[in-house]
N, C-alpha and C. Protein backbone atom coordinates (compact mmCIF):
# COMPACT_ATOMS: atom_id res chain seq x y z
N UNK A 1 0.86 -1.17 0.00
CA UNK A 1 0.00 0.00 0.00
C UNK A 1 0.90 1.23 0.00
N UNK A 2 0.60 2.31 -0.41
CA UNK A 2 1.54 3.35 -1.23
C UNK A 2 0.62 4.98 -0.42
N UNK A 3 0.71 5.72 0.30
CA UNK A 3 0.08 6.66 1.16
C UNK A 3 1.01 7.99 1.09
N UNK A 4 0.29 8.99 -0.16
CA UNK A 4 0.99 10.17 0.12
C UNK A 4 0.47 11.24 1.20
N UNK A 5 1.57 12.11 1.60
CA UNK A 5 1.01 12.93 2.52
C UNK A 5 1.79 13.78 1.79
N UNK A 6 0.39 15.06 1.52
CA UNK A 6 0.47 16.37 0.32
C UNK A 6 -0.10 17.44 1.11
N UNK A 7 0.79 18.47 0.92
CA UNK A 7 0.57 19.82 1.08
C UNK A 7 0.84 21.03 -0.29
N UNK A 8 1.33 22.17 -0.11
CA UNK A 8 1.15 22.73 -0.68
C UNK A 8 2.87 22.96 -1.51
N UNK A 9 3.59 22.73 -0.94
CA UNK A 9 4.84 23.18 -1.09
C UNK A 9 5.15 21.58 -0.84
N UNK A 10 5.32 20.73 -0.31
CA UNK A 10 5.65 19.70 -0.26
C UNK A 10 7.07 19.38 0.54
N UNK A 11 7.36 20.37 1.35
CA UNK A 11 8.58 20.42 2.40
C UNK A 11 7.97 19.96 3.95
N UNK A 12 8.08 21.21 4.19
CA UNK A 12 7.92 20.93 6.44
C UNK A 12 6.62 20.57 6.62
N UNK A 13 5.52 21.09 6.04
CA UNK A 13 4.13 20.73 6.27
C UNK A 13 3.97 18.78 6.13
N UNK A 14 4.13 18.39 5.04
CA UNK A 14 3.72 17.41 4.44
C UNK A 14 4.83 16.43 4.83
N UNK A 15 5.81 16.55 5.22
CA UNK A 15 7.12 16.00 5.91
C UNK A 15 6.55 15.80 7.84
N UNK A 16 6.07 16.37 8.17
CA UNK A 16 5.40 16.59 9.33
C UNK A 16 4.17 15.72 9.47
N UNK A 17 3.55 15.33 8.50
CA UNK A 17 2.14 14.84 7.99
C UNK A 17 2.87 13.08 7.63
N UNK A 18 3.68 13.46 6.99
CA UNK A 18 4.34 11.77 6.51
C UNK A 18 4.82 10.96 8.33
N UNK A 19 5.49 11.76 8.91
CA UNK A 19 6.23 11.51 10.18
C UNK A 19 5.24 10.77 10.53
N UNK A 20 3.75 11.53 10.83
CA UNK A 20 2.97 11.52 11.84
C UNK A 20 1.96 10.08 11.52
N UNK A 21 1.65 9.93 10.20
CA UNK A 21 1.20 8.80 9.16
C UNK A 21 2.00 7.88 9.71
N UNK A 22 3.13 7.90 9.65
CA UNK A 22 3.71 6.48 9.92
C UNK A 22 3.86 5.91 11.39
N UNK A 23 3.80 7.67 12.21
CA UNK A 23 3.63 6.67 13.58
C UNK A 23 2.55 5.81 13.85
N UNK A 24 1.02 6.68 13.24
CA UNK A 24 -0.01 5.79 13.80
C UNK A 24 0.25 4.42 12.91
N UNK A 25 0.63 4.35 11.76
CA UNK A 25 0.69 3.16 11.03
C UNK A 25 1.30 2.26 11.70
N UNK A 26 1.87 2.33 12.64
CA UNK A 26 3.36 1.50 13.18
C UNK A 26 2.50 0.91 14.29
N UNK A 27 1.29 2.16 15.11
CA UNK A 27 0.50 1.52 16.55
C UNK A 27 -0.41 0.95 16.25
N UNK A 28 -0.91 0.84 14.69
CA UNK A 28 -2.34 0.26 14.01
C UNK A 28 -1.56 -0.84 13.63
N UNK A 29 -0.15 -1.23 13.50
CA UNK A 29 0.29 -2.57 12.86
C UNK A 29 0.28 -2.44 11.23
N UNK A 30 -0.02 -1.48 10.90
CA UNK A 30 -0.06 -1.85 9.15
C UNK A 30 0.78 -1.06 8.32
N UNK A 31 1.60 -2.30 7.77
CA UNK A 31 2.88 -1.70 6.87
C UNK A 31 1.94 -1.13 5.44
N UNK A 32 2.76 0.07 5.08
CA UNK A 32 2.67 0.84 4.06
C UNK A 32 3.65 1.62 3.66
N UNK A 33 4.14 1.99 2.37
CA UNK A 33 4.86 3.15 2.16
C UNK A 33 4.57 4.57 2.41
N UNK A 34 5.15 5.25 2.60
CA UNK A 34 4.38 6.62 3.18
C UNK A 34 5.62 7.65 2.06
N UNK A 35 4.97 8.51 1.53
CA UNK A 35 6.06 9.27 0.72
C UNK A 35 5.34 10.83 0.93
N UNK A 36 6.43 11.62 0.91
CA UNK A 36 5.49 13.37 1.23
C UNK A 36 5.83 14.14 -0.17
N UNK A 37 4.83 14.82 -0.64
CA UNK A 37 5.42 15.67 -1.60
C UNK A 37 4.41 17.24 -2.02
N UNK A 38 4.61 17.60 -2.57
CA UNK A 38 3.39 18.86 -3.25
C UNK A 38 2.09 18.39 -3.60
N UNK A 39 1.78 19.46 -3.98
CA UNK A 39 0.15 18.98 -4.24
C UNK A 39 0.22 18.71 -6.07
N UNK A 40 0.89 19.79 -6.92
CA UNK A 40 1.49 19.48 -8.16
C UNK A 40 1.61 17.81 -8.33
N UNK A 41 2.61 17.45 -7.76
CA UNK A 41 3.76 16.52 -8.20
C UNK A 41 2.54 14.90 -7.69
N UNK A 42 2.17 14.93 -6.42
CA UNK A 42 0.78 14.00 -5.97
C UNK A 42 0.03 13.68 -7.49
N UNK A 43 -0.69 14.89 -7.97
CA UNK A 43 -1.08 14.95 -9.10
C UNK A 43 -0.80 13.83 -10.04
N UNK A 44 0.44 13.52 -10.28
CA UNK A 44 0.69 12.75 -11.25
C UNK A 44 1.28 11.00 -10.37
N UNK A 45 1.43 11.03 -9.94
CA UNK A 45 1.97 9.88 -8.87
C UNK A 45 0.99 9.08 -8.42
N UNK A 46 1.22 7.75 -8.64
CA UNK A 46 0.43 6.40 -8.13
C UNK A 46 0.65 6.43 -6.88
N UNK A 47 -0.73 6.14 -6.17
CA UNK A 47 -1.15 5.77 -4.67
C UNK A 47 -2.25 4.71 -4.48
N UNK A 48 -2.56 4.55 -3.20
CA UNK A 48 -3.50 3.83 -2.92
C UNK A 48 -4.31 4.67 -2.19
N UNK A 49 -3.62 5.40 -1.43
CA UNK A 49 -4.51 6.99 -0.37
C UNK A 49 -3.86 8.26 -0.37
N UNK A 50 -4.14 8.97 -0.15
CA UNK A 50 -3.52 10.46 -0.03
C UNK A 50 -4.18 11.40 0.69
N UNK A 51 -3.27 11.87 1.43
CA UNK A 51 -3.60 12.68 2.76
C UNK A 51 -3.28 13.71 2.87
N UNK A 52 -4.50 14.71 3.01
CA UNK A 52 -4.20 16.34 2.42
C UNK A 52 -5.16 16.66 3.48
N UNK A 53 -5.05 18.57 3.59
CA UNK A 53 -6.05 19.10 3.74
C UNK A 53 -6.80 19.24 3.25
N UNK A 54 -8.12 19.96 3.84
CA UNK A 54 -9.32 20.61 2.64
C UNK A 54 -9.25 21.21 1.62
N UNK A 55 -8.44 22.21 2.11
CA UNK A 55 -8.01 23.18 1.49
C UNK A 55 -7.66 22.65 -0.07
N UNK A 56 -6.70 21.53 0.14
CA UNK A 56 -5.96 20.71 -1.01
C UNK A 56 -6.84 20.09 -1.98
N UNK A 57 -7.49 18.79 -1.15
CA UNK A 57 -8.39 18.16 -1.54
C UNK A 57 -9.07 18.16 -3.16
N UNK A 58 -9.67 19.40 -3.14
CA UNK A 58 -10.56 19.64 -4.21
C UNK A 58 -9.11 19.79 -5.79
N UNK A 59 -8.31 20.21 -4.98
CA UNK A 59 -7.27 19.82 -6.36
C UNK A 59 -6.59 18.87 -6.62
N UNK A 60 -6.96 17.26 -6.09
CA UNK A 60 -7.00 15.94 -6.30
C UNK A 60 -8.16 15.47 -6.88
N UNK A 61 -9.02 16.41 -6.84
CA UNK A 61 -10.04 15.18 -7.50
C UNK A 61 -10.08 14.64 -8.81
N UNK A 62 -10.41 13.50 -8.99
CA UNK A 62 -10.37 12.98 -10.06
C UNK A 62 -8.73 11.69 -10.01
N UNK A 63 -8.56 11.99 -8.56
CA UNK A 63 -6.80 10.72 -8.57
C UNK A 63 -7.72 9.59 -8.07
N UNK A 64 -6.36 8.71 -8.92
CA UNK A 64 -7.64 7.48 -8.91
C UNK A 64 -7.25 6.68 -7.23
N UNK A 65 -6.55 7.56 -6.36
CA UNK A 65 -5.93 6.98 -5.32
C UNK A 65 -7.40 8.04 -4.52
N UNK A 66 -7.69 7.16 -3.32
CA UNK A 66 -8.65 7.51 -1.98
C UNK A 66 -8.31 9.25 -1.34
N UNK A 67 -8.97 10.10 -1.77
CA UNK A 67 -8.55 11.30 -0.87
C UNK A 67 -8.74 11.23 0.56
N UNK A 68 -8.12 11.57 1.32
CA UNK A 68 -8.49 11.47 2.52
C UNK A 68 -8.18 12.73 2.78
N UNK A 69 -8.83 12.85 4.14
CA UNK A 69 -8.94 15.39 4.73
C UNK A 69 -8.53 14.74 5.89
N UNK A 70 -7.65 15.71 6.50
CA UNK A 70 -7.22 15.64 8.35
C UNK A 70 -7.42 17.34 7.95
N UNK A 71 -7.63 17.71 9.36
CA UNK A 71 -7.85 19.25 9.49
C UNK A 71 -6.56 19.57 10.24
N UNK A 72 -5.83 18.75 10.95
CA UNK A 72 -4.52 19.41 11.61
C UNK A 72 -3.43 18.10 11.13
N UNK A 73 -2.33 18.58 10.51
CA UNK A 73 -1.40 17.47 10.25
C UNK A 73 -0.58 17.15 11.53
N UNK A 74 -0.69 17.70 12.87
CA UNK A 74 -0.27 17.07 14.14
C UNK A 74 -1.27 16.81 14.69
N UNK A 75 -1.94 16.40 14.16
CA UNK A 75 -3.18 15.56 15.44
C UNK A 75 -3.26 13.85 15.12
N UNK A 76 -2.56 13.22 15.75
CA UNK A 76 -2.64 11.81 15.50
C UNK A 76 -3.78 11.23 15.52
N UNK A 77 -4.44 11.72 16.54
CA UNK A 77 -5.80 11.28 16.96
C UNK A 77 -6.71 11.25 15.80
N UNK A 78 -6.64 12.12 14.92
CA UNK A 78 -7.89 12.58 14.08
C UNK A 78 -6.55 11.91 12.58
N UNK A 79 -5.50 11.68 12.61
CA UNK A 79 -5.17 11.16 11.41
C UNK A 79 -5.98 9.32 11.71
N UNK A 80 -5.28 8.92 12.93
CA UNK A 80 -5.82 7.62 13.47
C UNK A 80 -7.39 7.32 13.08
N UNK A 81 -8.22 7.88 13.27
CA UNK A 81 -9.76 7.98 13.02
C UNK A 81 -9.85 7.90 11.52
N UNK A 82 -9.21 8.85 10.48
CA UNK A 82 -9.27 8.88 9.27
C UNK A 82 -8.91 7.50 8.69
N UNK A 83 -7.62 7.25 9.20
CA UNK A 83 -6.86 5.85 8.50
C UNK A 83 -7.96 4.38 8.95
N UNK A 84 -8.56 4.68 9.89
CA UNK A 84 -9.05 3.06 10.48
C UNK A 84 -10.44 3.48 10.12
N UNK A 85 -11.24 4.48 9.62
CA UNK A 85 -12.36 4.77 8.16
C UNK A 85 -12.08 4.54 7.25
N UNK A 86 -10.86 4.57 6.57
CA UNK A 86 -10.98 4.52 5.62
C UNK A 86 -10.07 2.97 4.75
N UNK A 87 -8.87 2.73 5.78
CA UNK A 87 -8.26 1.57 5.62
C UNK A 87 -9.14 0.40 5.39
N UNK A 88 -8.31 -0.71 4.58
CA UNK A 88 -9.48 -1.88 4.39
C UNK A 88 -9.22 -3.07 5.04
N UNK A 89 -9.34 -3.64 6.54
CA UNK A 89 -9.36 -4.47 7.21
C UNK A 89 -8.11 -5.38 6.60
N UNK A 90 -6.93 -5.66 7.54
CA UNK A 90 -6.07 -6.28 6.91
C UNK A 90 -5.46 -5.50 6.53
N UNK A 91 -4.85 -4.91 6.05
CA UNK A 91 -4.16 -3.72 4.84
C UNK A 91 -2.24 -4.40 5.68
């Protein structure tokens, strides 16, 4: 499984967002790749999910990878909730 974490610029924000992705991934048990980049560059790049803000969102649509929205990229809690909605049992 292949999980970008996209912001706008694709540096400290989305680097911060990847960190945070992989901790809960690590306390949920489920291996995945986690890669951070722009919202541009996401655009063209194979996934299975991708993890943006709202804000972002609407300029993914149409990727054939799962959008997913967190409203704070340090809130584990609310990335945790997103990933175990939207993850597919097993993953």
């Amino acid at each position: 499984m292949k999980i970008l974490a996209v912001c706008g610029l694709g540096q400290g924000t989305s680097l911060i967002l990847r960190m945070n992705i992989e901790d809960v991934l690590r306390e949920m048990g489920v291996n995945a790749e986690v890669d951070n980049m722009d919202v541009s560059a996401a655009a063209s790049e194979r996934a299975d999910y991708i993890i943006t803000s709202p804000q972002l969102a609407p300029l993914l649509a149409g990727h054939k990878a799962k959008v997913l929205v967190v409203e704070s990229f340090l809130n584990k809690a609310e990335i945790r909730r997103v990933l175990q909605e939207h993850l597919a049992p097993g993953s």
